[in-house]
PDB file of N, CA and C in Angstrom:
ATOM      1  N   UNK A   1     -34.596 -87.605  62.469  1.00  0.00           N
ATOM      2  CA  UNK A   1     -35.233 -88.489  61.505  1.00  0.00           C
ATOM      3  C   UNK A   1     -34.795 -88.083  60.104  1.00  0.00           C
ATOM      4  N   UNK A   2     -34.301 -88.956  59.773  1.00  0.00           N
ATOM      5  CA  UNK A   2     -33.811 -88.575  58.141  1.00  0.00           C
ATOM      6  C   UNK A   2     -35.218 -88.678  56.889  1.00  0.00           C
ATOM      7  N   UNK A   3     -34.881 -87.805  55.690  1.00  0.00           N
ATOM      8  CA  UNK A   3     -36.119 -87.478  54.911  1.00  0.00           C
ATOM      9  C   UNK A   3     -36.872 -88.463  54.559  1.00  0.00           C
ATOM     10  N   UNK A   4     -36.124 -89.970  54.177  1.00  0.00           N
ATOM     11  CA  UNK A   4     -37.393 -91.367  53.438  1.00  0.00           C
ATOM     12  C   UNK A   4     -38.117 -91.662  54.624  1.00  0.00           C
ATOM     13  N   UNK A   5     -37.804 -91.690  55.985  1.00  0.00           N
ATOM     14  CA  UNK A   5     -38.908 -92.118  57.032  1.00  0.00           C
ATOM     15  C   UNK A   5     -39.418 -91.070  57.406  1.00  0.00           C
ATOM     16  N   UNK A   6     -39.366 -89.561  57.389  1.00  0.00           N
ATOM     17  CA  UNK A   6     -40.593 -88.345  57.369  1.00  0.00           C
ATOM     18  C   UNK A   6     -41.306 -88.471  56.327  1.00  0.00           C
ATOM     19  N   UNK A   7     -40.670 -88.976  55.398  1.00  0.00           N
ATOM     20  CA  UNK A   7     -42.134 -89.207  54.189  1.00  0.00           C
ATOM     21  C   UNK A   7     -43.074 -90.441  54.222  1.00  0.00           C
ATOM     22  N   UNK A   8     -42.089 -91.724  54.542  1.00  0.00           N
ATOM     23  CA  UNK A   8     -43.278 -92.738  54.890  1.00  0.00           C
ATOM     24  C   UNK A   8     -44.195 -92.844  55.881  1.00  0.00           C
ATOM     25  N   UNK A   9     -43.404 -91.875  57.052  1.00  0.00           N
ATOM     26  CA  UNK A   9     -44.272 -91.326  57.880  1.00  0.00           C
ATOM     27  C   UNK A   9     -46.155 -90.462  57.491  1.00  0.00           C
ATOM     28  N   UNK A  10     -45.458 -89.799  56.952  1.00  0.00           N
ATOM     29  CA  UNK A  10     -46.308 -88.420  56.501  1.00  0.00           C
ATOM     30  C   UNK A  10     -47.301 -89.255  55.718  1.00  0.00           C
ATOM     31  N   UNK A  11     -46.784 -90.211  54.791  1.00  0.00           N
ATOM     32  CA  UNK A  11     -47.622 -91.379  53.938  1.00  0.00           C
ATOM     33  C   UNK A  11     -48.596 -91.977  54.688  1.00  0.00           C
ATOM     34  N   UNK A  12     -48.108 -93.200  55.676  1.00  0.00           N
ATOM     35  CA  UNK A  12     -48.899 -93.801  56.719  1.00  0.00           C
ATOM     36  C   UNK A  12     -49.754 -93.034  57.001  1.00  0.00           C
ATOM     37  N   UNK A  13     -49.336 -92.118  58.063  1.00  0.00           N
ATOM     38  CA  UNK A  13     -50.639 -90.598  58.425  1.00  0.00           C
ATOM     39  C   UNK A  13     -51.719 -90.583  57.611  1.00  0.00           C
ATOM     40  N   UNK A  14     -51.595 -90.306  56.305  1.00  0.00           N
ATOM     41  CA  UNK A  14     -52.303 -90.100  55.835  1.00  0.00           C
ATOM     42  C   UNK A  14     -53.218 -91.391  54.904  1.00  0.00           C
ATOM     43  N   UNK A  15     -52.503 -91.944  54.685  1.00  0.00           N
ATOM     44  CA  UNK A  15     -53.690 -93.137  54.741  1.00  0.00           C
ATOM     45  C   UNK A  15     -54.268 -93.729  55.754  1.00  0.00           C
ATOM     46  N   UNK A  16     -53.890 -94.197  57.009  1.00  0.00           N
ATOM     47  CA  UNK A  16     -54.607 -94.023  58.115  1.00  0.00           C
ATOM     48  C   UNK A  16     -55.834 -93.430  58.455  1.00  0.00           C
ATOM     49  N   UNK A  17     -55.720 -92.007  58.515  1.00  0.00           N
ATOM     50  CA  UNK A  17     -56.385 -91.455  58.378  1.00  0.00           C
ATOM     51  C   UNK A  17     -57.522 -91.049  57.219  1.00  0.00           C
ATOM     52  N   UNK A  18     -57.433 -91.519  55.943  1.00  0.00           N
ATOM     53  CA  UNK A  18     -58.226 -91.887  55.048  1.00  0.00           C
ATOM     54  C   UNK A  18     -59.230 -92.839  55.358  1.00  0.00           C
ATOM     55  N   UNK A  19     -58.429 -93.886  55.529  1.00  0.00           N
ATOM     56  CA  UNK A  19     -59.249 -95.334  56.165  1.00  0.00           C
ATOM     57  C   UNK A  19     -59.684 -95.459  56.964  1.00  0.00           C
ATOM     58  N   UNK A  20     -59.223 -94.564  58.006  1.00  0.00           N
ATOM     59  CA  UNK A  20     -60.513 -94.110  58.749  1.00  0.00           C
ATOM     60  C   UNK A  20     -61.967 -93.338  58.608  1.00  0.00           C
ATOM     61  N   UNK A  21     -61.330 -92.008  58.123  1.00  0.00           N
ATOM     62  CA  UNK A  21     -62.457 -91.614  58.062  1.00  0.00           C
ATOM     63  C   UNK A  21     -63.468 -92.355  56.078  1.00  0.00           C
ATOM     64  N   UNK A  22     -63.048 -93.127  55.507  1.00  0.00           N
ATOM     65  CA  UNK A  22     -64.073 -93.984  55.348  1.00  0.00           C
ATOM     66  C   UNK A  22     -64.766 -94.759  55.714  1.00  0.00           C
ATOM     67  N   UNK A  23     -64.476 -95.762  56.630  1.00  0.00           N
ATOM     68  CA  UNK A  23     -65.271 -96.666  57.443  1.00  0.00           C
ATOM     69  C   UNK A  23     -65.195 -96.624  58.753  1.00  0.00           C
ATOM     70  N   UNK A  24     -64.682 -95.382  59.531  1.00  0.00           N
ATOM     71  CA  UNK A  24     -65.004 -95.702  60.740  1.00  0.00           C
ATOM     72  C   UNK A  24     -65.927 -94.137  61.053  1.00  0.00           C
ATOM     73  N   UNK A  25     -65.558 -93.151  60.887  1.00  0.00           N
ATOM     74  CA  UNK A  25     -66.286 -92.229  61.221  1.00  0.00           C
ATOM     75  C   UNK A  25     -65.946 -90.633  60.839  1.00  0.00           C
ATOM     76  N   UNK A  26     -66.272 -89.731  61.079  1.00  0.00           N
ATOM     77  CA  UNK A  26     -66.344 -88.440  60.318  1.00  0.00           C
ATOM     78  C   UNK A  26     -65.098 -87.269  61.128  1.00  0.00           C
ATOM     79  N   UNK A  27     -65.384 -87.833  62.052  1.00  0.00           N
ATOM     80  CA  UNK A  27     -64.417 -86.658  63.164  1.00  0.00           C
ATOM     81  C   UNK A  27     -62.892 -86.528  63.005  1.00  0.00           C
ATOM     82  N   UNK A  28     -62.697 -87.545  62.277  1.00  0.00           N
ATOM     83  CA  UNK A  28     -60.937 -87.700  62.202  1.00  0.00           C
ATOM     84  C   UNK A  28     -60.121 -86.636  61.336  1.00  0.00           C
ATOM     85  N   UNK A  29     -61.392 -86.712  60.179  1.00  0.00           N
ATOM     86  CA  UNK A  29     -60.909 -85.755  59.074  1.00  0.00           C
ATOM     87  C   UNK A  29     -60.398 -84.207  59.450  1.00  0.00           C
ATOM     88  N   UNK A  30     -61.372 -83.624  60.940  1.00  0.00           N
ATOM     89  CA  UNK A  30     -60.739 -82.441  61.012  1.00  0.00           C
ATOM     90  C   UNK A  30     -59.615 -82.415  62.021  1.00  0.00           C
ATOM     91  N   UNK A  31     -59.134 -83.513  61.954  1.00  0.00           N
ATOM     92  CA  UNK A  31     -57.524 -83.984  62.905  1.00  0.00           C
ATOM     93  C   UNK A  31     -56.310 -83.732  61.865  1.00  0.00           C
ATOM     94  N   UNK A  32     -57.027 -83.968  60.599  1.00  0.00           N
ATOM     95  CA  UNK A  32     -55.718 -84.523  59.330  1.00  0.00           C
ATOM     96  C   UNK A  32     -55.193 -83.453  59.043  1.00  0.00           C
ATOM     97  N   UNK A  33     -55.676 -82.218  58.910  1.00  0.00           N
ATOM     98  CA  UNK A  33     -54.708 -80.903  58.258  1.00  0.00           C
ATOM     99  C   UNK A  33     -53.648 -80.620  59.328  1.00  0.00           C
ATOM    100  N   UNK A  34     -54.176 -80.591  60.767  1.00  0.00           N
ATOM    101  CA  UNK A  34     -53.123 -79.914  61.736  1.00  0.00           C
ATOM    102  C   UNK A  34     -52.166 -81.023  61.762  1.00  0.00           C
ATOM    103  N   UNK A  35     -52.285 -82.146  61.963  1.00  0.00           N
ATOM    104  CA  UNK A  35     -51.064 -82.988  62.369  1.00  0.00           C
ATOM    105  C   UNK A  35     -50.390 -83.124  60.606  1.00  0.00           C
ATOM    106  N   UNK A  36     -50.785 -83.243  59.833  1.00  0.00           N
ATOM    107  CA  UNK A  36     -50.140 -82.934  58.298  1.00  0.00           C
ATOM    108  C   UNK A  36     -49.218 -81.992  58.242  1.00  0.00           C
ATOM    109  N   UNK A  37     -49.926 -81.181  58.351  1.00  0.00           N
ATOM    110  CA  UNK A  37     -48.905 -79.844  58.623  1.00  0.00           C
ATOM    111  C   UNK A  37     -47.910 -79.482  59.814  1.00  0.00           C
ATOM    112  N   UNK A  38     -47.959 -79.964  60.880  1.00  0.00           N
ATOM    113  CA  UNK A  38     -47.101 -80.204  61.925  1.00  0.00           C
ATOM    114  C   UNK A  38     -46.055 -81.067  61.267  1.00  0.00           C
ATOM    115  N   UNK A  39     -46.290 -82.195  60.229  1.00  0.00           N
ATOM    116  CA  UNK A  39     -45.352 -83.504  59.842  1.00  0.00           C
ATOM    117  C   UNK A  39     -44.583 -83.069  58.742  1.00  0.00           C
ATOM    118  N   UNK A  40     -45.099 -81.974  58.134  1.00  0.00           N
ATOM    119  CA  UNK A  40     -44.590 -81.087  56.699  1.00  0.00           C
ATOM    120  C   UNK A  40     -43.559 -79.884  57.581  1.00  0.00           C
ATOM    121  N   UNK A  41     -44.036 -79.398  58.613  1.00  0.00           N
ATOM    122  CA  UNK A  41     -43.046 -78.534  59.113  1.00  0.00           C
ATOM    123  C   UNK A  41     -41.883 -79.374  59.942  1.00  0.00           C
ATOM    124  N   UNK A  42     -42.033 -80.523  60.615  1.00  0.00           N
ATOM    125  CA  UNK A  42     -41.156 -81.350  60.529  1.00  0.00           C
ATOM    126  C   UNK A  42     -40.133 -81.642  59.527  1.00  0.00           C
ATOM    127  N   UNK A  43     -40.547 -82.096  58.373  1.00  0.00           N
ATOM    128  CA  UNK A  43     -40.116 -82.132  57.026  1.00  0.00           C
ATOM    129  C   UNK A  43     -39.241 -81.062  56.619  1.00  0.00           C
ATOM    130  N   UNK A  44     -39.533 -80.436  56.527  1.00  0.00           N
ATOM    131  CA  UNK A  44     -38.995 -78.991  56.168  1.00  0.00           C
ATOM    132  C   UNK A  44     -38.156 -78.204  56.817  1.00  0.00           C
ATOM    133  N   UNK A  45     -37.892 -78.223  58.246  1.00  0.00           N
ATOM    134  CA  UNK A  45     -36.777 -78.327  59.404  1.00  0.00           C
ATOM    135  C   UNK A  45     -35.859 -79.725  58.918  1.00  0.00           C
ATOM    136  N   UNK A  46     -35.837 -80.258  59.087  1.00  0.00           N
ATOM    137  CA  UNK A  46     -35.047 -81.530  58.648  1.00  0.00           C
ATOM    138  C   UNK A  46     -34.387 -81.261  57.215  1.00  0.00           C
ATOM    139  N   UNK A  47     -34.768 -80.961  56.514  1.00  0.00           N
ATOM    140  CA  UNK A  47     -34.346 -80.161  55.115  1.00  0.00           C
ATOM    141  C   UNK A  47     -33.348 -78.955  55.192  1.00  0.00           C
ATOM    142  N   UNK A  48     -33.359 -78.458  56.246  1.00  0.00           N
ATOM    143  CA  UNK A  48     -33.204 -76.752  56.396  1.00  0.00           C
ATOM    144  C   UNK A  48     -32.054 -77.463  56.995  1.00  0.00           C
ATOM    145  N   UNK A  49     -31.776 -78.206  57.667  1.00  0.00           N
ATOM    146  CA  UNK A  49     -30.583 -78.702  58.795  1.00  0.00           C
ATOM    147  C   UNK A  49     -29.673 -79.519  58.436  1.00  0.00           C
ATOM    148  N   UNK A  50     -30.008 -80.530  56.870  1.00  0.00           N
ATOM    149  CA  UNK A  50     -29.549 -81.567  56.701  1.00  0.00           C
ATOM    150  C   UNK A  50     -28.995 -81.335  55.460  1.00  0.00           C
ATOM    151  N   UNK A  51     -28.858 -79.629  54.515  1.00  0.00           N
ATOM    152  CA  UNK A  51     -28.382 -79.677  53.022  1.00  0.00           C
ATOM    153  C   UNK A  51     -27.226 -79.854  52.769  1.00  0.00           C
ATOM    154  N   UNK A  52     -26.654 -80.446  51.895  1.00  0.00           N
ATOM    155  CA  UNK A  52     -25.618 -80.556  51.948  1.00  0.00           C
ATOM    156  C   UNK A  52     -24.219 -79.334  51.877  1.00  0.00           C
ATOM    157  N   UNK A  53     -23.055 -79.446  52.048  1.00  0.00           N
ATOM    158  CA  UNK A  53     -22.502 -78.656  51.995  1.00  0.00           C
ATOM    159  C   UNK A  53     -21.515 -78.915  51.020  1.00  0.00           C
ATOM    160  N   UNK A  54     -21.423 -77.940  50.794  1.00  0.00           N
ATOM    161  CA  UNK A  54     -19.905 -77.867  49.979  1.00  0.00           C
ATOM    162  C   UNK A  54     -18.393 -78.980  50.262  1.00  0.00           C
ATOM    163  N   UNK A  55     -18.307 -79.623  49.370  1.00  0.00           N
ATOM    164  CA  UNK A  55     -17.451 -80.350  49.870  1.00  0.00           C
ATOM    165  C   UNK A  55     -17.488 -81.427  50.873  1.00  0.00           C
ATOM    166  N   UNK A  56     -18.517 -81.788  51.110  1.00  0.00           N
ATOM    167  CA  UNK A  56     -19.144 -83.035  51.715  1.00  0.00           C
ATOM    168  C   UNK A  56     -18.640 -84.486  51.442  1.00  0.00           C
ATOM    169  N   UNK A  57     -18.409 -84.949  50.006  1.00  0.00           N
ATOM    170  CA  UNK A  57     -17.997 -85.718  49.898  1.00  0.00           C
ATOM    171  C   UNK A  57     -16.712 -85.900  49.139  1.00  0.00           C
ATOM    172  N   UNK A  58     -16.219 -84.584  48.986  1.00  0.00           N
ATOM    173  CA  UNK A  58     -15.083 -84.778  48.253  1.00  0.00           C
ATOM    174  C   UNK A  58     -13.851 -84.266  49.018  1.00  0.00           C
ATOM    175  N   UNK A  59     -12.795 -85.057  49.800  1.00  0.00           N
ATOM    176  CA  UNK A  59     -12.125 -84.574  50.661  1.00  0.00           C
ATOM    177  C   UNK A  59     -11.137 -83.432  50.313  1.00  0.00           C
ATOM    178  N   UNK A  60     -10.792 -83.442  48.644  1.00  0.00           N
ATOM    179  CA  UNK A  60      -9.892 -82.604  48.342  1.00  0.00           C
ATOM    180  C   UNK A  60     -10.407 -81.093  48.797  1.00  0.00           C
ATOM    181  N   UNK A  61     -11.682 -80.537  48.956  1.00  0.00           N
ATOM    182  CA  UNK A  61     -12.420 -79.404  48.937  1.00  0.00           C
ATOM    183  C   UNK A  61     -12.355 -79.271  50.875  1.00  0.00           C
ATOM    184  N   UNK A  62     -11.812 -80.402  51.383  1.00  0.00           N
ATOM    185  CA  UNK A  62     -11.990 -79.947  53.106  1.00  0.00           C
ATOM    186  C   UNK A  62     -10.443 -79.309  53.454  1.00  0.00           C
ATOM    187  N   UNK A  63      -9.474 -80.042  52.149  1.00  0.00           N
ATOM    188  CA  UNK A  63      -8.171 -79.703  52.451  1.00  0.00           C
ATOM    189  C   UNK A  63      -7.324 -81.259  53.275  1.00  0.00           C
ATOM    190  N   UNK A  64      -7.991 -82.145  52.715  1.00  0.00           N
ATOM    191  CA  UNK A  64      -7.187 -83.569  53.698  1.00  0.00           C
ATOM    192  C   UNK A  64      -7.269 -84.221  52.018  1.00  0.00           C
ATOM    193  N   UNK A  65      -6.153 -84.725  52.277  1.00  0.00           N
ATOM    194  CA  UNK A  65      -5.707 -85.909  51.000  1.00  0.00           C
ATOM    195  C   UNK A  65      -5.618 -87.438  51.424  1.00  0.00           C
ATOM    196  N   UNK A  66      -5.964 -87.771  50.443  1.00  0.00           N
ATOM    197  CA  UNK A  66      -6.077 -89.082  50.646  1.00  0.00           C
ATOM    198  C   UNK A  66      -4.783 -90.119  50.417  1.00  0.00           C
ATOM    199  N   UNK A  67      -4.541 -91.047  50.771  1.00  0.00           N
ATOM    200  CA  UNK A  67      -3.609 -91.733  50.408  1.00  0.00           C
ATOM    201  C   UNK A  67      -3.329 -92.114  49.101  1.00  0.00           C
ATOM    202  N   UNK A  68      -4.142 -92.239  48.571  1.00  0.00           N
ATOM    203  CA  UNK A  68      -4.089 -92.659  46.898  1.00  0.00           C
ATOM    204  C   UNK A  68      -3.868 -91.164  45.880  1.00  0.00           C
ATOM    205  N   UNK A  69      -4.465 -89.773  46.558  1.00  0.00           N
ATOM    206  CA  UNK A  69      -3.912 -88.206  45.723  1.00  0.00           C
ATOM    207  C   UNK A  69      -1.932 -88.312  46.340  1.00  0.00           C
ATOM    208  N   UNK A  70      -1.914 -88.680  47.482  1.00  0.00           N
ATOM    209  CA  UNK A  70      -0.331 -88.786  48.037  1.00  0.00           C
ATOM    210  C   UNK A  70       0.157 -89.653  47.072  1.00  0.00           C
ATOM    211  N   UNK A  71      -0.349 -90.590  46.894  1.00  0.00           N
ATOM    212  CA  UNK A  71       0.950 -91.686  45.842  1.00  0.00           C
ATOM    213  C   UNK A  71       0.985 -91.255  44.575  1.00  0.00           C
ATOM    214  N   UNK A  72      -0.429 -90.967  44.187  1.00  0.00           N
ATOM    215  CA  UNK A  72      -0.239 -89.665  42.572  1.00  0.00           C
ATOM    216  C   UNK A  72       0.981 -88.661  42.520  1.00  0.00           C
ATOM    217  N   UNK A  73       0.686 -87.976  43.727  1.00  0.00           N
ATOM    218  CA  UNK A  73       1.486 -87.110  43.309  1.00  0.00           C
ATOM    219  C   UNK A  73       3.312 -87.357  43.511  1.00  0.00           C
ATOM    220  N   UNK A  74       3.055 -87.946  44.361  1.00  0.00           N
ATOM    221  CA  UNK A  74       4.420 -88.799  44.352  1.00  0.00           C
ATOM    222  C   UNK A  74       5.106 -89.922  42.473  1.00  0.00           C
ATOM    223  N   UNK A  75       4.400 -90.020  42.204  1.00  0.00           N
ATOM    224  CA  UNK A  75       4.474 -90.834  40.955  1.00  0.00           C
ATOM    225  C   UNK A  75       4.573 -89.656  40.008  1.00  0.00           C
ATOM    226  N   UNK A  76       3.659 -88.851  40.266  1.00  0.00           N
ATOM    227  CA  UNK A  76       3.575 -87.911  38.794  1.00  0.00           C
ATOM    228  C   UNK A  76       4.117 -86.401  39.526  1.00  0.00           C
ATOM    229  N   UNK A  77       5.465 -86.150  40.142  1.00  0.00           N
ATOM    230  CA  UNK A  77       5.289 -84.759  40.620  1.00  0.00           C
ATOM    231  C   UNK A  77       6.135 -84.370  39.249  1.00  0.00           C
ATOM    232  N   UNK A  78       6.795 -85.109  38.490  1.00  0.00           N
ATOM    233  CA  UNK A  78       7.434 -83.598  36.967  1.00  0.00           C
ATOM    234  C   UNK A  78       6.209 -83.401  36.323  1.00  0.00           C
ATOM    235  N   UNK A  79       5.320 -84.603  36.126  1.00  0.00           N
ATOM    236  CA  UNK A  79       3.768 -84.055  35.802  1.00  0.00           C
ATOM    237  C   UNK A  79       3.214 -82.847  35.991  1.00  0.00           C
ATOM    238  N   UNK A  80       2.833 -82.987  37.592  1.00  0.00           N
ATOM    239  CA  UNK A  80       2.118 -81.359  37.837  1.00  0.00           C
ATOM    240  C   UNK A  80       2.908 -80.920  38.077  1.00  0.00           C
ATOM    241  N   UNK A  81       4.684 -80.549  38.152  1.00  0.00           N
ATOM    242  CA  UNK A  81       5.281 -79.203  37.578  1.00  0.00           C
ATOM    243  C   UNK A  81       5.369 -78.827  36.383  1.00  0.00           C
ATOM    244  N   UNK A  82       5.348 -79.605  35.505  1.00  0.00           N
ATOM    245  CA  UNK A  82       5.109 -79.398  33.664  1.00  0.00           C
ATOM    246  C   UNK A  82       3.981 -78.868  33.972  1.00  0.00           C
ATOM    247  N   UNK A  83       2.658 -79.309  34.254  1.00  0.00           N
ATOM    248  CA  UNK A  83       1.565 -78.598  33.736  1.00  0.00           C
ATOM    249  C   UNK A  83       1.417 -77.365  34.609  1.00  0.00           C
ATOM    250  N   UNK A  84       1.732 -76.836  35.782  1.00  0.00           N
ATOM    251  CA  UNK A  84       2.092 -75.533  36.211  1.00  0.00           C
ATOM    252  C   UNK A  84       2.662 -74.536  35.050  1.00  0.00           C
ATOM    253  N   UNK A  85       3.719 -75.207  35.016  1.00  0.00           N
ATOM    254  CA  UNK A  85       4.703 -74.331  33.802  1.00  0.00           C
ATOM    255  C   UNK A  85       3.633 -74.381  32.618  1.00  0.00           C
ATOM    256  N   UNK A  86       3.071 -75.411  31.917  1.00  0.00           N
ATOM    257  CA  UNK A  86       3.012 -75.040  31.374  1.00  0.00           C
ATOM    258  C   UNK A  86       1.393 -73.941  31.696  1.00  0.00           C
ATOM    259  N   UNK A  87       0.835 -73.930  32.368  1.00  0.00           N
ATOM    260  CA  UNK A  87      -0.307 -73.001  32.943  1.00  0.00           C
ATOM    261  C   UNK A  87       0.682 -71.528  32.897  1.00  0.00           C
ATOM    262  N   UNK A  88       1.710 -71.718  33.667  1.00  0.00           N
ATOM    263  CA  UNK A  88       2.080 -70.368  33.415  1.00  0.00           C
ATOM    264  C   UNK A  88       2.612 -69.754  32.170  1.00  0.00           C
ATOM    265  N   UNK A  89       3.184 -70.476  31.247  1.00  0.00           N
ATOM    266  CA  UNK A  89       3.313 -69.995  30.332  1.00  0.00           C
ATOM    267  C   UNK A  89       2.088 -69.406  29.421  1.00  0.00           C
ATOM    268  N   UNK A  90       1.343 -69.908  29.622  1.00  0.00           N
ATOM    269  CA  UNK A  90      -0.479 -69.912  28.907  1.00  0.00           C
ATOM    270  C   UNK A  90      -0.319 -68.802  29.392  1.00  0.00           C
ATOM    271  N   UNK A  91      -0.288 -68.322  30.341  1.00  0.00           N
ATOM    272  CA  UNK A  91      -0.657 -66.515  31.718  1.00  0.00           C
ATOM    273  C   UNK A  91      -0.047 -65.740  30.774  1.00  0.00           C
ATOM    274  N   UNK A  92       1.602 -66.088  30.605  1.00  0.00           N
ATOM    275  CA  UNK A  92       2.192 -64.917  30.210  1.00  0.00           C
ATOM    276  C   UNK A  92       2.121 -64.611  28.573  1.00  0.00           C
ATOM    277  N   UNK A  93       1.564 -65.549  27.759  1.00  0.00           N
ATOM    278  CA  UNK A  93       1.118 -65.467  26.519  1.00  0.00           C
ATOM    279  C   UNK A  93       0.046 -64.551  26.462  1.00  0.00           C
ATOM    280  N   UNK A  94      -0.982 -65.276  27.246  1.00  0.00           N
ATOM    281  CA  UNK A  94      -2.478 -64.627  27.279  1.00  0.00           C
ATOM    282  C   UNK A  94      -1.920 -62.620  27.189  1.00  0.00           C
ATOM    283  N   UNK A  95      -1.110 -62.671  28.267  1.00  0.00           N
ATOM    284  CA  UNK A  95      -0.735 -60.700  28.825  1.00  0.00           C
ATOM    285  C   UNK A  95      -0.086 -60.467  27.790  1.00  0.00           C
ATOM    286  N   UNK A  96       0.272 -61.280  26.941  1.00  0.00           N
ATOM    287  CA  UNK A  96       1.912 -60.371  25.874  1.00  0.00           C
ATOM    288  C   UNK A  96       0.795 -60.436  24.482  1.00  0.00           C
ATOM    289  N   UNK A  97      -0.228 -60.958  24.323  1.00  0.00           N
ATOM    290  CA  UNK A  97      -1.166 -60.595  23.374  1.00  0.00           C
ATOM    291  C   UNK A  97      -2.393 -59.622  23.457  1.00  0.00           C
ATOM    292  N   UNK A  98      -2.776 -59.529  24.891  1.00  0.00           N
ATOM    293  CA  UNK A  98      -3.473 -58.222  25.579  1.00  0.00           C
ATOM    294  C   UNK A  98      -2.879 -56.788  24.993  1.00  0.00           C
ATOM    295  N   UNK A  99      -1.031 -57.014  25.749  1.00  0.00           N
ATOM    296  CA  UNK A  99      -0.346 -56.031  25.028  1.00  0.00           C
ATOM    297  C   UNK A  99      -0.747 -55.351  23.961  1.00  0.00           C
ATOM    298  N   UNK A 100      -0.361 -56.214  23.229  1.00  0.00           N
ATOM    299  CA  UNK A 100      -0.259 -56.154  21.805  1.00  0.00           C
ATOM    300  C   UNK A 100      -1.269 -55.814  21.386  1.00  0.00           C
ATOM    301  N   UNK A 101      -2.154 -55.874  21.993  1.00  0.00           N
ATOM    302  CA  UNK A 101      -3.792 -55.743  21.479  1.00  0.00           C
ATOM    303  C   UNK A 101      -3.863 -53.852  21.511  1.00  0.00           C
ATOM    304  N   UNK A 102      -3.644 -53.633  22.978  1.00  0.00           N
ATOM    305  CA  UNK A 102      -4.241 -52.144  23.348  1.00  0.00           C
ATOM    306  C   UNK A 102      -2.643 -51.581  22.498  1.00  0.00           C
ATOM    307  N   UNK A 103      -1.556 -51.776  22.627  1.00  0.00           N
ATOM    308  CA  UNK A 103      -0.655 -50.747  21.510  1.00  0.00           C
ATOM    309  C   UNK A 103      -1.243 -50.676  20.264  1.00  0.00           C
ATOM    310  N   UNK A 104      -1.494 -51.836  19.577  1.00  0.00           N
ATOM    311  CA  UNK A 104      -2.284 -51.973  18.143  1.00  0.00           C
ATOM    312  C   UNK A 104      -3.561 -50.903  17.916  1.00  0.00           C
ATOM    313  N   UNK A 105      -4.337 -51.358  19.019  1.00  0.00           N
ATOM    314  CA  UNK A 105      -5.743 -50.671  19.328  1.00  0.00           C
ATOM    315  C   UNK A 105      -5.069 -48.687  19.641  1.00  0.00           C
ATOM    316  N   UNK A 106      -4.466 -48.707  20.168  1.00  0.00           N
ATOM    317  CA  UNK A 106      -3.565 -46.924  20.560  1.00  0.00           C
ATOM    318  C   UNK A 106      -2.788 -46.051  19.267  1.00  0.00           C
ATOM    319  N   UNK A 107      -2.526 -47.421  17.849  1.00  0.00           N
ATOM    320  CA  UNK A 107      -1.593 -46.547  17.328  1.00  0.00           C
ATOM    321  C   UNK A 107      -2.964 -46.416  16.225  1.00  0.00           C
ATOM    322  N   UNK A 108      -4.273 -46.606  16.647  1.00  0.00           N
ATOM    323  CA  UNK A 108      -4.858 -46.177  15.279  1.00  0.00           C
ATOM    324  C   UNK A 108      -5.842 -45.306  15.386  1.00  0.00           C
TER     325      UNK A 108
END
């Protein structure tokens, strides 16, 4: 049972059981906590079983491409080798100013 019909469930129940025990009689009321709580631990198993996961809806994160990331990259592959390069060049900047940092930081 998926979560909107354990809750309209759990809803019904409990008005039901309201409307009962206003106009029909007194005994019902000590029925309502146990089966409530039986319908909440229901609830709550169903929750525990059903969270989502990582990458659920986004196929790039399962590792399958789609036909439309295939024609991208087909259209744009000097694209993402420029921006590789240029990612790597960013790397080896970032280390040759690190350098520079701890010799600077050593000669004083």
């Amino acid at each position: 049972m998926n979560q909107d019909c354990i809750d309209k469930f759990i809803l019904h129940v409990w008005v039901w059981f309201t409307i009962r025990f206003l106009f029909l009689n007194c005994w019902d009321i000590l029925l309502l906590p146990p089966i409530l709580l039986l319908l909440d631990g229901f609830h709550e198993i169903n929750n525990k079983n059903h969270k989502k996961q990582p990458g659920d809806g986004d196929p790039e994160a399962k590792g399958r491409t789609t036909e439309e990331d295939s024609k991208f990259q087909e259209r744009y592959k000097h694209t993402i080798s420029l921006d590789r390069l240029i990612e790597k060049l960013m790397e080896d900047e970032k280390e040759r100013i690190l350098k520079a940092k701890k010799s600077f930081s050593g000669d004083c």
